[in-house]
PDB file of N, CA and C in Angstrom:
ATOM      1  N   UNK A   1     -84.082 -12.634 199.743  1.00  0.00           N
ATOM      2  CA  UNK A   1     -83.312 -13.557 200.529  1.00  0.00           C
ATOM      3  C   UNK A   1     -84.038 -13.879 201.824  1.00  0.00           C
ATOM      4  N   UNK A   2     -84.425 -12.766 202.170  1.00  0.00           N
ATOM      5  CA  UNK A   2     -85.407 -13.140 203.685  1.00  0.00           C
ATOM      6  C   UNK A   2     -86.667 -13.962 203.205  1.00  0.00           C
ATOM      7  N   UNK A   3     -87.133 -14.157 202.496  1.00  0.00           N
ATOM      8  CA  UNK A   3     -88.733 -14.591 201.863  1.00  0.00           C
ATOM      9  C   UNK A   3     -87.803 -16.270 201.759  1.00  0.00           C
ATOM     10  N   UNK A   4     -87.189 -16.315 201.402  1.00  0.00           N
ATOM     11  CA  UNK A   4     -87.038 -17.507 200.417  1.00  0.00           C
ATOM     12  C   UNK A   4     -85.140 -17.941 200.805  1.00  0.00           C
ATOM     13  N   UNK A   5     -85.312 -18.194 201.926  1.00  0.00           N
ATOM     14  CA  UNK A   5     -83.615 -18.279 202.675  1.00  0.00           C
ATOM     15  C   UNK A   5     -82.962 -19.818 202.019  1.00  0.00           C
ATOM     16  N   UNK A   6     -83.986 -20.840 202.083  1.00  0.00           N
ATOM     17  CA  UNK A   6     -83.452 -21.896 201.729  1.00  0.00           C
ATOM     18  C   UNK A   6     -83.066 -22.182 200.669  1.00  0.00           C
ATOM     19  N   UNK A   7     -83.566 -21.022 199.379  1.00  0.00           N
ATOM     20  CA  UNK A   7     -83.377 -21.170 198.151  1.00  0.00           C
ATOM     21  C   UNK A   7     -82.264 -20.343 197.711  1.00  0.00           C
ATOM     22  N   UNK A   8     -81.657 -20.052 198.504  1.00  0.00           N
ATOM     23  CA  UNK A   8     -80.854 -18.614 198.724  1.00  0.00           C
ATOM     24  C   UNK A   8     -79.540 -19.362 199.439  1.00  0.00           C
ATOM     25  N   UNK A   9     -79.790 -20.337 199.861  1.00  0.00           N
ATOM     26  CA  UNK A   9     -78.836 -21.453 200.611  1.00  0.00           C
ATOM     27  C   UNK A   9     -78.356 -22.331 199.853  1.00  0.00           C
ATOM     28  N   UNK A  10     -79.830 -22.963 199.041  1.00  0.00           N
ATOM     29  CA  UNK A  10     -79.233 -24.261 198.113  1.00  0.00           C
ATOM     30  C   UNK A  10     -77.722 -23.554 196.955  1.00  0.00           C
ATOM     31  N   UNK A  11     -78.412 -22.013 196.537  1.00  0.00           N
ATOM     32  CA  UNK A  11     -77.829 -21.295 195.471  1.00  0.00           C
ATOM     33  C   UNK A  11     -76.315 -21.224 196.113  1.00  0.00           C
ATOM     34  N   UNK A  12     -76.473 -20.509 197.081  1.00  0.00           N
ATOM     35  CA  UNK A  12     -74.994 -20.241 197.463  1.00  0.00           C
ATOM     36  C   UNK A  12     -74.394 -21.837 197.714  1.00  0.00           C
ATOM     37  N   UNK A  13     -74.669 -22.849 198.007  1.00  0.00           N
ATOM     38  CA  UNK A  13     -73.849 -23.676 198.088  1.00  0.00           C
ATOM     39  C   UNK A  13     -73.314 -24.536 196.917  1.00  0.00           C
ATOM     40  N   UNK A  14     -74.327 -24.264 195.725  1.00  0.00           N
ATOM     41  CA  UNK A  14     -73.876 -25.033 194.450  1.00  0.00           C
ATOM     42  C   UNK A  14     -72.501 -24.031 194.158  1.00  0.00           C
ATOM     43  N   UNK A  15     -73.377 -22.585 194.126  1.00  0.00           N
ATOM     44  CA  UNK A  15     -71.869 -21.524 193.838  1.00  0.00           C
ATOM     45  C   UNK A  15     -70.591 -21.677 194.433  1.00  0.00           C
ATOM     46  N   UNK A  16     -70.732 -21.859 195.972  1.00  0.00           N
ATOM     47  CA  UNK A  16     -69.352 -22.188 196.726  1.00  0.00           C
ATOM     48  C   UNK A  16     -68.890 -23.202 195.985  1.00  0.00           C
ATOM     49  N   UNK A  17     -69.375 -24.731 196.266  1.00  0.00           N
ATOM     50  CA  UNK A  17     -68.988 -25.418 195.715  1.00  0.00           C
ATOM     51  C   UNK A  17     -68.370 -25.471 194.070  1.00  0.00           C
ATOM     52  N   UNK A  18     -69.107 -24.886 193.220  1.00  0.00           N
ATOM     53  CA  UNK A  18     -68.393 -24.790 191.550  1.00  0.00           C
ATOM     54  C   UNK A  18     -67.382 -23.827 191.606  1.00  0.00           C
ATOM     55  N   UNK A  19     -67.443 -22.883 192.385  1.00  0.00           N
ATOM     56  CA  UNK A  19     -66.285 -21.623 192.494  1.00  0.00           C
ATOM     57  C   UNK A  19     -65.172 -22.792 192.975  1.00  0.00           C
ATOM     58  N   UNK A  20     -64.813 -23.790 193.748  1.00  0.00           N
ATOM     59  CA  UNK A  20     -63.662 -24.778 194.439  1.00  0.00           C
ATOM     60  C   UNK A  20     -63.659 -25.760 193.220  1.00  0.00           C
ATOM     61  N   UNK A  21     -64.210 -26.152 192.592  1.00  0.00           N
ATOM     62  CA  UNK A  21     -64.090 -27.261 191.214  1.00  0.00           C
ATOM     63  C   UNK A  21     -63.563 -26.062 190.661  1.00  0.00           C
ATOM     64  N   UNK A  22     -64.020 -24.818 189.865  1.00  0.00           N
ATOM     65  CA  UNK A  22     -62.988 -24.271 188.928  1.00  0.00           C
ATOM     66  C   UNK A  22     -61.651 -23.899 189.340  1.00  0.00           C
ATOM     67  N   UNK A  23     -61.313 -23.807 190.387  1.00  0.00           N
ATOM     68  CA  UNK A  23     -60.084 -23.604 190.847  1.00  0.00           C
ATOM     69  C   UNK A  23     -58.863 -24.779 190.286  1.00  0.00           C
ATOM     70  N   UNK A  24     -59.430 -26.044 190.110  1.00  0.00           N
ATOM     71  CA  UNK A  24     -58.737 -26.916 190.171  1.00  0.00           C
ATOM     72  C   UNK A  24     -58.699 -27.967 188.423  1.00  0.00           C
ATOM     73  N   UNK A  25     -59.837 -27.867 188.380  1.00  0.00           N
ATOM     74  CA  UNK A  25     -60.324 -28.099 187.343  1.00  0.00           C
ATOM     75  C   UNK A  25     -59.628 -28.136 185.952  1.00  0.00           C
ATOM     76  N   UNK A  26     -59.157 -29.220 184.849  1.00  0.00           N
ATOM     77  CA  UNK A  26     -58.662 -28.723 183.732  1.00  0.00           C
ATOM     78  C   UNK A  26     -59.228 -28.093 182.702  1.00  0.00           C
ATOM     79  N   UNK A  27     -58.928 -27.791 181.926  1.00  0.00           N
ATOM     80  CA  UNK A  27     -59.469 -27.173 180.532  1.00  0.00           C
ATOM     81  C   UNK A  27     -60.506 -27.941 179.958  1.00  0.00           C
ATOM     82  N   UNK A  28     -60.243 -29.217 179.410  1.00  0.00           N
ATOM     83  CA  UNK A  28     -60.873 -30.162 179.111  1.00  0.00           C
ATOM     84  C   UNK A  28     -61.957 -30.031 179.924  1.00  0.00           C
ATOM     85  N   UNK A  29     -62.310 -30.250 181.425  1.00  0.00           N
ATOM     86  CA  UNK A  29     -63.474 -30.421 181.934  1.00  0.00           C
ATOM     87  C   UNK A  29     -64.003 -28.827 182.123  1.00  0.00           C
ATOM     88  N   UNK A  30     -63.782 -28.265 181.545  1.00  0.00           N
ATOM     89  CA  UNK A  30     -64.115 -27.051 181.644  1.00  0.00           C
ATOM     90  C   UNK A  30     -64.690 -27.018 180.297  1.00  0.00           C
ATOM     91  N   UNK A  31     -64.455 -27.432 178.878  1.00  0.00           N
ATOM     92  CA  UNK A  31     -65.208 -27.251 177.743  1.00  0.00           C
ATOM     93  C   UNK A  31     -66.623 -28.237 178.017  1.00  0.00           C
ATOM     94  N   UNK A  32     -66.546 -29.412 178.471  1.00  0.00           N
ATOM     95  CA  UNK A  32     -66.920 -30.283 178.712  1.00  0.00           C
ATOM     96  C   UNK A  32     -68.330 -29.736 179.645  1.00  0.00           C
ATOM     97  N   UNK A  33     -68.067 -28.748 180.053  1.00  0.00           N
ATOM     98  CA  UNK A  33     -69.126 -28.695 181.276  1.00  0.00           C
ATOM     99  C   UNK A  33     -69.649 -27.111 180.879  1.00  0.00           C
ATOM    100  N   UNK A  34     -69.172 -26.661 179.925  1.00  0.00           N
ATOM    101  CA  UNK A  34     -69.699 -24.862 179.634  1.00  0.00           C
ATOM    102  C   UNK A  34     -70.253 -25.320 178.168  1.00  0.00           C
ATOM    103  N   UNK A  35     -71.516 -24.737 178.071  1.00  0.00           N
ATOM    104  CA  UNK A  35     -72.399 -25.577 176.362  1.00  0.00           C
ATOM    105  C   UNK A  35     -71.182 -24.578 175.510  1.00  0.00           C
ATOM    106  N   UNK A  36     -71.380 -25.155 174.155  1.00  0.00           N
ATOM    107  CA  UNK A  36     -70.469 -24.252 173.519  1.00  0.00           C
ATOM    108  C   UNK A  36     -70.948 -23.050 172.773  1.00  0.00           C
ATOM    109  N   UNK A  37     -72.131 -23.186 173.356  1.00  0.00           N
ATOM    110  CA  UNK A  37     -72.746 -21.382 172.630  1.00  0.00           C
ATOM    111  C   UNK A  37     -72.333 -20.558 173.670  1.00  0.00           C
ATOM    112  N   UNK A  38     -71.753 -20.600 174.691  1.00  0.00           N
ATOM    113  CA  UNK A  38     -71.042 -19.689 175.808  1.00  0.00           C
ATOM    114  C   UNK A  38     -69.662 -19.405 174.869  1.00  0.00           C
ATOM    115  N   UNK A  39     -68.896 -20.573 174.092  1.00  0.00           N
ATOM    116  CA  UNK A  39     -67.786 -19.631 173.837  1.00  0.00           C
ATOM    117  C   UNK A  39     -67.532 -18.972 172.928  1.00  0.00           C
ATOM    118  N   UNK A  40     -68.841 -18.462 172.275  1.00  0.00           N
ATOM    119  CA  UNK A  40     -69.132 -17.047 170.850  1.00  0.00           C
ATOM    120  C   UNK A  40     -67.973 -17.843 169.664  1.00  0.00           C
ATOM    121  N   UNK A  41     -68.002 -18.986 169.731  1.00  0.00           N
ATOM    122  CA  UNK A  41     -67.545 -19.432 168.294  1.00  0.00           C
ATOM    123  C   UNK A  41     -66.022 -19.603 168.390  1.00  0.00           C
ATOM    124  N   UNK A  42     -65.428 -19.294 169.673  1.00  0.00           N
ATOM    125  CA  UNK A  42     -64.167 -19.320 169.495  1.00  0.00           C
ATOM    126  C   UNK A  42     -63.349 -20.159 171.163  1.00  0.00           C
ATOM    127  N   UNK A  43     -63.259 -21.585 170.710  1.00  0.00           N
ATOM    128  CA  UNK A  43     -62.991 -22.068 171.435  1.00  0.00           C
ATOM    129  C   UNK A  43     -61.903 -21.834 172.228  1.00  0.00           C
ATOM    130  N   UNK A  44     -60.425 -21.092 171.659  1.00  0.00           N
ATOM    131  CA  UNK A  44     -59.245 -21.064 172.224  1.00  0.00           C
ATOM    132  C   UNK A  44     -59.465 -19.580 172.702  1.00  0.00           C
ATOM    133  N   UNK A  45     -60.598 -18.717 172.226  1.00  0.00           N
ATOM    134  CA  UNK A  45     -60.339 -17.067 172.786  1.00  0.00           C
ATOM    135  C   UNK A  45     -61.509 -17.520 174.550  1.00  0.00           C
ATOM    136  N   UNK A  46     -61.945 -18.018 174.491  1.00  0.00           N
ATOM    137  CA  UNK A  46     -63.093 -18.545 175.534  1.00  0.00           C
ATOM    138  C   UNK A  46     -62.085 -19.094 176.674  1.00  0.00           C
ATOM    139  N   UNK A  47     -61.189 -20.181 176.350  1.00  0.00           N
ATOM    140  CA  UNK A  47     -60.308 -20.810 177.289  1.00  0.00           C
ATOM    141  C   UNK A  47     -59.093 -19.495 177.718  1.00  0.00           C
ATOM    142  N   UNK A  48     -59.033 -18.991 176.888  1.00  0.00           N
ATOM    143  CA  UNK A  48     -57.708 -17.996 177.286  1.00  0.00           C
ATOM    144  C   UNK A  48     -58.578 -16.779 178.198  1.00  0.00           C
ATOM    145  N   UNK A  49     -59.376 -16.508 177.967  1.00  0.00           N
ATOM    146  CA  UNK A  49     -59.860 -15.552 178.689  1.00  0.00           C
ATOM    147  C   UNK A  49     -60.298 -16.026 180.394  1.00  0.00           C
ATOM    148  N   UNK A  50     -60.533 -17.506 180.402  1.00  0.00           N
ATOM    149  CA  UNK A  50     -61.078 -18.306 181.476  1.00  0.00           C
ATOM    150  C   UNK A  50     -60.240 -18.262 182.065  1.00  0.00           C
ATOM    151  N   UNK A  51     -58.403 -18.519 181.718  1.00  0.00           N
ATOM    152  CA  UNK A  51     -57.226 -18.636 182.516  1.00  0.00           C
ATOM    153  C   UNK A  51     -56.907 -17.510 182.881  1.00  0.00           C
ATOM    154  N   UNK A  52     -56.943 -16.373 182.187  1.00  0.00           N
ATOM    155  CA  UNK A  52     -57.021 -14.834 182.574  1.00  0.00           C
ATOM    156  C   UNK A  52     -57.330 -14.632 183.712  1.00  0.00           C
ATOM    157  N   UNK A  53     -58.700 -14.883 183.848  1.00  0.00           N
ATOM    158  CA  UNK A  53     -59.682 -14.757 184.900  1.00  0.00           C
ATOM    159  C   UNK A  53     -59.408 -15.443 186.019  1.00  0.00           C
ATOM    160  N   UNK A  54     -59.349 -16.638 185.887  1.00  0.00           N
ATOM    161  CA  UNK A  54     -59.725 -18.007 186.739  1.00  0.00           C
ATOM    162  C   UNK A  54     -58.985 -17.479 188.350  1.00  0.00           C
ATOM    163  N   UNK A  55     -57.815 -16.735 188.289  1.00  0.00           N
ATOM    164  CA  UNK A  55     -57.270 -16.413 189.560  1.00  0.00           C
ATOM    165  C   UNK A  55     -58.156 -15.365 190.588  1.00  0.00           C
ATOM    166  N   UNK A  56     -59.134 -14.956 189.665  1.00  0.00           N
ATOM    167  CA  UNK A  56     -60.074 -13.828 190.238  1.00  0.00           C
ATOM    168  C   UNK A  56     -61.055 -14.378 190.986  1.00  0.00           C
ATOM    169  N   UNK A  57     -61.581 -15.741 190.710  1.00  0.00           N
ATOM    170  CA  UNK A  57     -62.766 -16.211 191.208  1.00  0.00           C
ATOM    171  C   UNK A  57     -62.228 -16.514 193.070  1.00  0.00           C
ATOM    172  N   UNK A  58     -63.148 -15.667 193.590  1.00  0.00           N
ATOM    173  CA  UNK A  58     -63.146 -16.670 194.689  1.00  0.00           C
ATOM    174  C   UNK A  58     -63.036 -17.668 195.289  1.00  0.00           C
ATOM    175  N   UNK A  59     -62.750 -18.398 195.983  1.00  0.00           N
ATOM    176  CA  UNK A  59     -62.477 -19.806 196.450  1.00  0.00           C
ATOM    177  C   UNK A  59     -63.066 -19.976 197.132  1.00  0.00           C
ATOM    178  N   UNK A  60     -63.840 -18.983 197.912  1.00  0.00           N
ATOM    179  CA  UNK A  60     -64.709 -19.401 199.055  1.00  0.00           C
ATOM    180  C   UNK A  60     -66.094 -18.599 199.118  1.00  0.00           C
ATOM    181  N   UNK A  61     -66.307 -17.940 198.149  1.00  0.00           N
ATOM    182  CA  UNK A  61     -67.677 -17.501 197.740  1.00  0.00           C
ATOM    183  C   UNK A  61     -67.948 -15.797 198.732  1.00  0.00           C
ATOM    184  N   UNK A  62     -66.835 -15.726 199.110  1.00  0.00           N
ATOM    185  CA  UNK A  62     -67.136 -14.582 199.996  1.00  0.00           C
ATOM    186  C   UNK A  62     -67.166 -13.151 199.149  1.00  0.00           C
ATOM    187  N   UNK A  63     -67.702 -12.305 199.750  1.00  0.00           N
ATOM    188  CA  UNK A  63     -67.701 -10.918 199.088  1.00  0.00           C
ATOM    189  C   UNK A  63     -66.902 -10.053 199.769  1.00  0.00           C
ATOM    190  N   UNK A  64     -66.136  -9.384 199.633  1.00  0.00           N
ATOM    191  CA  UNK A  64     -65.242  -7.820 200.843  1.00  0.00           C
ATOM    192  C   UNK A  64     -65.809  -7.215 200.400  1.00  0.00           C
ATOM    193  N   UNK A  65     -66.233  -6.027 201.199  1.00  0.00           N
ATOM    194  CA  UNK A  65     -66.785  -4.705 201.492  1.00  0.00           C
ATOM    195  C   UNK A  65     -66.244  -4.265 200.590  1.00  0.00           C
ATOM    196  N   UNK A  66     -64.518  -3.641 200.053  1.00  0.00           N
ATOM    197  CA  UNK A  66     -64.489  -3.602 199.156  1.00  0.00           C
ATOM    198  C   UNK A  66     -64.759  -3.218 198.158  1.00  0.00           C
ATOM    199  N   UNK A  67     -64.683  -4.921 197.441  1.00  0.00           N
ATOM    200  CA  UNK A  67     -65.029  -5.348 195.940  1.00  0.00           C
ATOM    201  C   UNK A  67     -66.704  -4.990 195.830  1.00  0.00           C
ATOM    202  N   UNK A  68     -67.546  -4.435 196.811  1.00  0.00           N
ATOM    203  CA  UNK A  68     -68.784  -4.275 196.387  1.00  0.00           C
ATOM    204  C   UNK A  68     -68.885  -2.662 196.788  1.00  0.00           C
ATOM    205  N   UNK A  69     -68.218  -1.950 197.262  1.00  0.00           N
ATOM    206  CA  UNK A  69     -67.944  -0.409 197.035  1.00  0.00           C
ATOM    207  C   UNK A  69     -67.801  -0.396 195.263  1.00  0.00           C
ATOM    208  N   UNK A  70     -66.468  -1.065 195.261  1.00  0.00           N
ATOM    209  CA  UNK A  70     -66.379  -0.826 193.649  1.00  0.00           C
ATOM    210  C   UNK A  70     -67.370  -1.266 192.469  1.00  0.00           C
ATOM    211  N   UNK A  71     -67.978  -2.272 192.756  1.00  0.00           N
ATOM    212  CA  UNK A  71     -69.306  -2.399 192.122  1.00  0.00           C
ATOM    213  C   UNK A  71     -70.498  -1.217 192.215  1.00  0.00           C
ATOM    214  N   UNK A  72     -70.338  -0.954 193.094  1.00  0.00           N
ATOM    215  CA  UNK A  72     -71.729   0.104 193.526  1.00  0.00           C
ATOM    216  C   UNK A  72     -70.671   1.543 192.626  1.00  0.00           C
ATOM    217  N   UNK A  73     -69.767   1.712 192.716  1.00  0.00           N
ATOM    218  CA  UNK A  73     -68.970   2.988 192.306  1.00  0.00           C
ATOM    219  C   UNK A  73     -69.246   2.865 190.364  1.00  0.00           C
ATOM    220  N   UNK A  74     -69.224   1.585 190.124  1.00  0.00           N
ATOM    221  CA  UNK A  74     -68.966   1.375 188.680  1.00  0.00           C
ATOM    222  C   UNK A  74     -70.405   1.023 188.239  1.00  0.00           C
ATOM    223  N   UNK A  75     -71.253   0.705 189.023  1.00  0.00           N
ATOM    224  CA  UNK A  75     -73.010   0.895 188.431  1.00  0.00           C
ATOM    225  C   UNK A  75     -73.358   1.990 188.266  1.00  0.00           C
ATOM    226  N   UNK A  76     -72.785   3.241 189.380  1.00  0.00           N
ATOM    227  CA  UNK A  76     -73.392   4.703 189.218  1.00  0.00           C
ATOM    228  C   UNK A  76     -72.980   5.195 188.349  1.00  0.00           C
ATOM    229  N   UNK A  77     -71.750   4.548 187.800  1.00  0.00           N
ATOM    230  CA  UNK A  77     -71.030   5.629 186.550  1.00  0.00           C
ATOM    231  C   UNK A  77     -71.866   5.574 185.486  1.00  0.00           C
ATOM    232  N   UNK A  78     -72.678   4.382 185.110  1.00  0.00           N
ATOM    233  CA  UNK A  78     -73.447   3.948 184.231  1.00  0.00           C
ATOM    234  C   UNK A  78     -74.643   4.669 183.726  1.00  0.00           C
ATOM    235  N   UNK A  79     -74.747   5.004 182.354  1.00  0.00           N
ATOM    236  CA  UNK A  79     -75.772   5.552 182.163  1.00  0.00           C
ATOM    237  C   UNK A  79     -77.228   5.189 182.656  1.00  0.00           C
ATOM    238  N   UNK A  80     -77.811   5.902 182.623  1.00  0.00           N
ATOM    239  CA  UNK A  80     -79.236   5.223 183.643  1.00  0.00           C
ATOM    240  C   UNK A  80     -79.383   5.334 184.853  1.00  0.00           C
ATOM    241  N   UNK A  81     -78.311   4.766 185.789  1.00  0.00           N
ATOM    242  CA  UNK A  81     -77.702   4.597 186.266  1.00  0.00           C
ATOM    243  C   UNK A  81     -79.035   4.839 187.242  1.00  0.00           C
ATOM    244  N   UNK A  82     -79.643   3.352 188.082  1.00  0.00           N
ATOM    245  CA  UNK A  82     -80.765   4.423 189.085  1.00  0.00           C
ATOM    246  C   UNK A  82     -79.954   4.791 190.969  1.00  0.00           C
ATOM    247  N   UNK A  83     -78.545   4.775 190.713  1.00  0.00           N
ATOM    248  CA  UNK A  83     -77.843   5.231 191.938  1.00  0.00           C
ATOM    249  C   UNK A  83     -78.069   6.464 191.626  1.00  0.00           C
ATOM    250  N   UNK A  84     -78.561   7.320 192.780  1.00  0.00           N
ATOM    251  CA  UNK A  84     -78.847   8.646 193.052  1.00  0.00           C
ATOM    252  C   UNK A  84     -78.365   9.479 194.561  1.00  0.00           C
ATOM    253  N   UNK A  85     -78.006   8.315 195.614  1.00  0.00           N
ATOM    254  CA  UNK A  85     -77.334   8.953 196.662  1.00  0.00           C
ATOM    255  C   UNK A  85     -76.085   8.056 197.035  1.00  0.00           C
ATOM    256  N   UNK A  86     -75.150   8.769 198.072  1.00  0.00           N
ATOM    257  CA  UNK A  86     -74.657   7.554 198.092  1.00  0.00           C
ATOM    258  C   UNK A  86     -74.856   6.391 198.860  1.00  0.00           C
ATOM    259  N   UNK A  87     -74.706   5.264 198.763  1.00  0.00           N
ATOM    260  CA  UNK A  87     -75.618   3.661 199.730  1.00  0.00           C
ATOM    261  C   UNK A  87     -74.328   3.314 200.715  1.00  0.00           C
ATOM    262  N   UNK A  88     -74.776   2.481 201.794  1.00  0.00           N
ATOM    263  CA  UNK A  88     -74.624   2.655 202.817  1.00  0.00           C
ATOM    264  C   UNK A  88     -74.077   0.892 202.370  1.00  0.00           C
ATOM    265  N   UNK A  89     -73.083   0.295 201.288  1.00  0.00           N
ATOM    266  CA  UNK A  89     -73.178  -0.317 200.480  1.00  0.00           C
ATOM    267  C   UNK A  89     -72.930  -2.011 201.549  1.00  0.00           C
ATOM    268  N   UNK A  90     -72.964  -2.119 203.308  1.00  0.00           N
ATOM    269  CA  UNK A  90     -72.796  -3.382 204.023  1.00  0.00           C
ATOM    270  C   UNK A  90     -74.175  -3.675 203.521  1.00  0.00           C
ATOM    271  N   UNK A  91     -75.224  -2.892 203.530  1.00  0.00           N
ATOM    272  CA  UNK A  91     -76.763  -3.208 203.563  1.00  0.00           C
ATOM    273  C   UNK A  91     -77.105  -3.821 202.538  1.00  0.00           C
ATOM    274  N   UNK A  92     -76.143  -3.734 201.316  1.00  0.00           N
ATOM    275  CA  UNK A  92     -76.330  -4.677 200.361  1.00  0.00           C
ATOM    276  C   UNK A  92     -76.288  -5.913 199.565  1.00  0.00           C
ATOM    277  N   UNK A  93     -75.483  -6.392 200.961  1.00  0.00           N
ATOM    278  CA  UNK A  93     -74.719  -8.225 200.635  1.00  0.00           C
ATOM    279  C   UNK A  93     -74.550  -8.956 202.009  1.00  0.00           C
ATOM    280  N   UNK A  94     -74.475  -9.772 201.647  1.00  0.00           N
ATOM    281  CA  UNK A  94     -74.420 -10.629 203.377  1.00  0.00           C
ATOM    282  C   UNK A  94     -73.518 -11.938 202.649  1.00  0.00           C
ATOM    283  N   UNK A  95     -72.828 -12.399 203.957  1.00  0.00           N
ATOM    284  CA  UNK A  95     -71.407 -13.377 203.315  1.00  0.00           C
ATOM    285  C   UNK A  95     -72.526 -14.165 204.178  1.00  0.00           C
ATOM    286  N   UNK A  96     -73.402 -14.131 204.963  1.00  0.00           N
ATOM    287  CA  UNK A  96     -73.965 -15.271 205.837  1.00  0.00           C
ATOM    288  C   UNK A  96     -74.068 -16.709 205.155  1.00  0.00           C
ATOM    289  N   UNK A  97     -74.626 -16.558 203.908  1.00  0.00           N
ATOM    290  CA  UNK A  97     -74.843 -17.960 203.488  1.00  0.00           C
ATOM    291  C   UNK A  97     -73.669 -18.433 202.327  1.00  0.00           C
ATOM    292  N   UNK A  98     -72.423 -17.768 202.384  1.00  0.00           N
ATOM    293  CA  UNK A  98     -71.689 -18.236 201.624  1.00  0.00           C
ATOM    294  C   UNK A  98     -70.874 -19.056 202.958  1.00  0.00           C
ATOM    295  N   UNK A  99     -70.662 -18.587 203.986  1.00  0.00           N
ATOM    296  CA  UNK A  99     -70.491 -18.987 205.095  1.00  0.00           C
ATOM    297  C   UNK A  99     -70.750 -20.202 205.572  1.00  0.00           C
ATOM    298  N   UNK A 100     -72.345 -20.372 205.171  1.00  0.00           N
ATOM    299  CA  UNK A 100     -73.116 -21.761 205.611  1.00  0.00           C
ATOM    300  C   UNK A 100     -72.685 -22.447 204.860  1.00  0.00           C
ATOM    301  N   UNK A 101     -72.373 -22.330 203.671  1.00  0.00           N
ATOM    302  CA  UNK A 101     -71.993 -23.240 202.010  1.00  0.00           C
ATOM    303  C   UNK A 101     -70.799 -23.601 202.522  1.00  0.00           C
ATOM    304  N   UNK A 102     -69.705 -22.861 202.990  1.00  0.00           N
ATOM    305  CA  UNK A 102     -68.257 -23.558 203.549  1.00  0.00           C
ATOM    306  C   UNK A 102     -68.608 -24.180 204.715  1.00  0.00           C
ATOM    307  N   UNK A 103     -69.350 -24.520 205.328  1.00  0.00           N
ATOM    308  CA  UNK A 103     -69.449 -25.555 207.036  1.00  0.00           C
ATOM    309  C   UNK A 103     -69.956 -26.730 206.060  1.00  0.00           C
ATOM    310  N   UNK A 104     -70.801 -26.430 205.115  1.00  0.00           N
ATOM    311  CA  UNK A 104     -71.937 -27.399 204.338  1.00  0.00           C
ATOM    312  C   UNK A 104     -70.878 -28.240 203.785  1.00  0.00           C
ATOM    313  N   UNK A 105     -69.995 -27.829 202.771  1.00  0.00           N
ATOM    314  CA  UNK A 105     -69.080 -28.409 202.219  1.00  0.00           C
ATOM    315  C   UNK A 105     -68.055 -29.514 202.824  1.00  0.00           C
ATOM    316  N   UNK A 106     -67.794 -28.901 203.837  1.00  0.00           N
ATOM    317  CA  UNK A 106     -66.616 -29.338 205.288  1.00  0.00           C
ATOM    318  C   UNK A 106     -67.443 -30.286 205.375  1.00  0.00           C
ATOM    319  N   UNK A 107     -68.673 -30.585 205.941  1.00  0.00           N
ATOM    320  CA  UNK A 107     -69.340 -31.355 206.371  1.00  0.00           C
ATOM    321  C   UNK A 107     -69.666 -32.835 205.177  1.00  0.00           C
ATOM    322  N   UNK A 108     -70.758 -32.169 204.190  1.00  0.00           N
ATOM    323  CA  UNK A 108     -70.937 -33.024 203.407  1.00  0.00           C
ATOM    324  C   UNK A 108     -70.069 -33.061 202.156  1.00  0.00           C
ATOM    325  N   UNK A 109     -68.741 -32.603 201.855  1.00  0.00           N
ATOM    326  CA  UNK A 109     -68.674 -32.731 200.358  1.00  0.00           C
ATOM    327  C   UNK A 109     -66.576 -32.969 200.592  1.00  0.00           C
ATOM    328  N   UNK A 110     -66.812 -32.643 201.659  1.00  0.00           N
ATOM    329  CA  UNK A 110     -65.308 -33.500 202.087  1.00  0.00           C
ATOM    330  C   UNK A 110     -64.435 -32.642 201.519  1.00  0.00           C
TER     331      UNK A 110
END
């Protein structure tokens, strides 16, 4: 992210932005816009699982401290697993440029 910030900017702002279209978004433009080898052959188990979900997605691209404890808690459980102490887990995410993506939006995308 430090090497390559602007590319790290463009990303988070397409994400902000598609995370606020699925919020709103119908079904229809939702098959319409996901290829259909994403929905493993089963068009109505793909949409039902999307509405399941859909309340989970963020709206504003942000991360809580949190929801990335529990990520870091549920990678170590994992076999392999290369968590070996415990992490100091702010050092691992920054809301900075999801941040910039919501002024960006406000600004250019109305």
């Amino acid at each position: 992210m430090q090497r390559h910030p602007q590319r790290v900017q463009a990303l988070s702002d397409a994400v902000v932005h598609a995370l606020k279209w699925l919020q709103t978004a119908g079904l229809t433009d939702i098959l319409k816009t996901v290829p259909a080898s994403h929905w493993m052959g089963d068009r109505a188990v793909y949409l039902g699982a999307f509405q399941g979900l859909r309340e989970s997605y963020a709206v504003d691209g942000l991360v809580r401290g949190e929801e990335v404890d529990n990520a870091w808690r549920a990678y170590a459980r994992l076999k392999g697993s290369s968590v070996r102490q415990p992490l100091i887990t702010a050092r691992t995410f920054t809301n900075v440029f999801a941040q910039n993506a919501q002024a960006f939006r406000g600004r250019v995308l109305g």
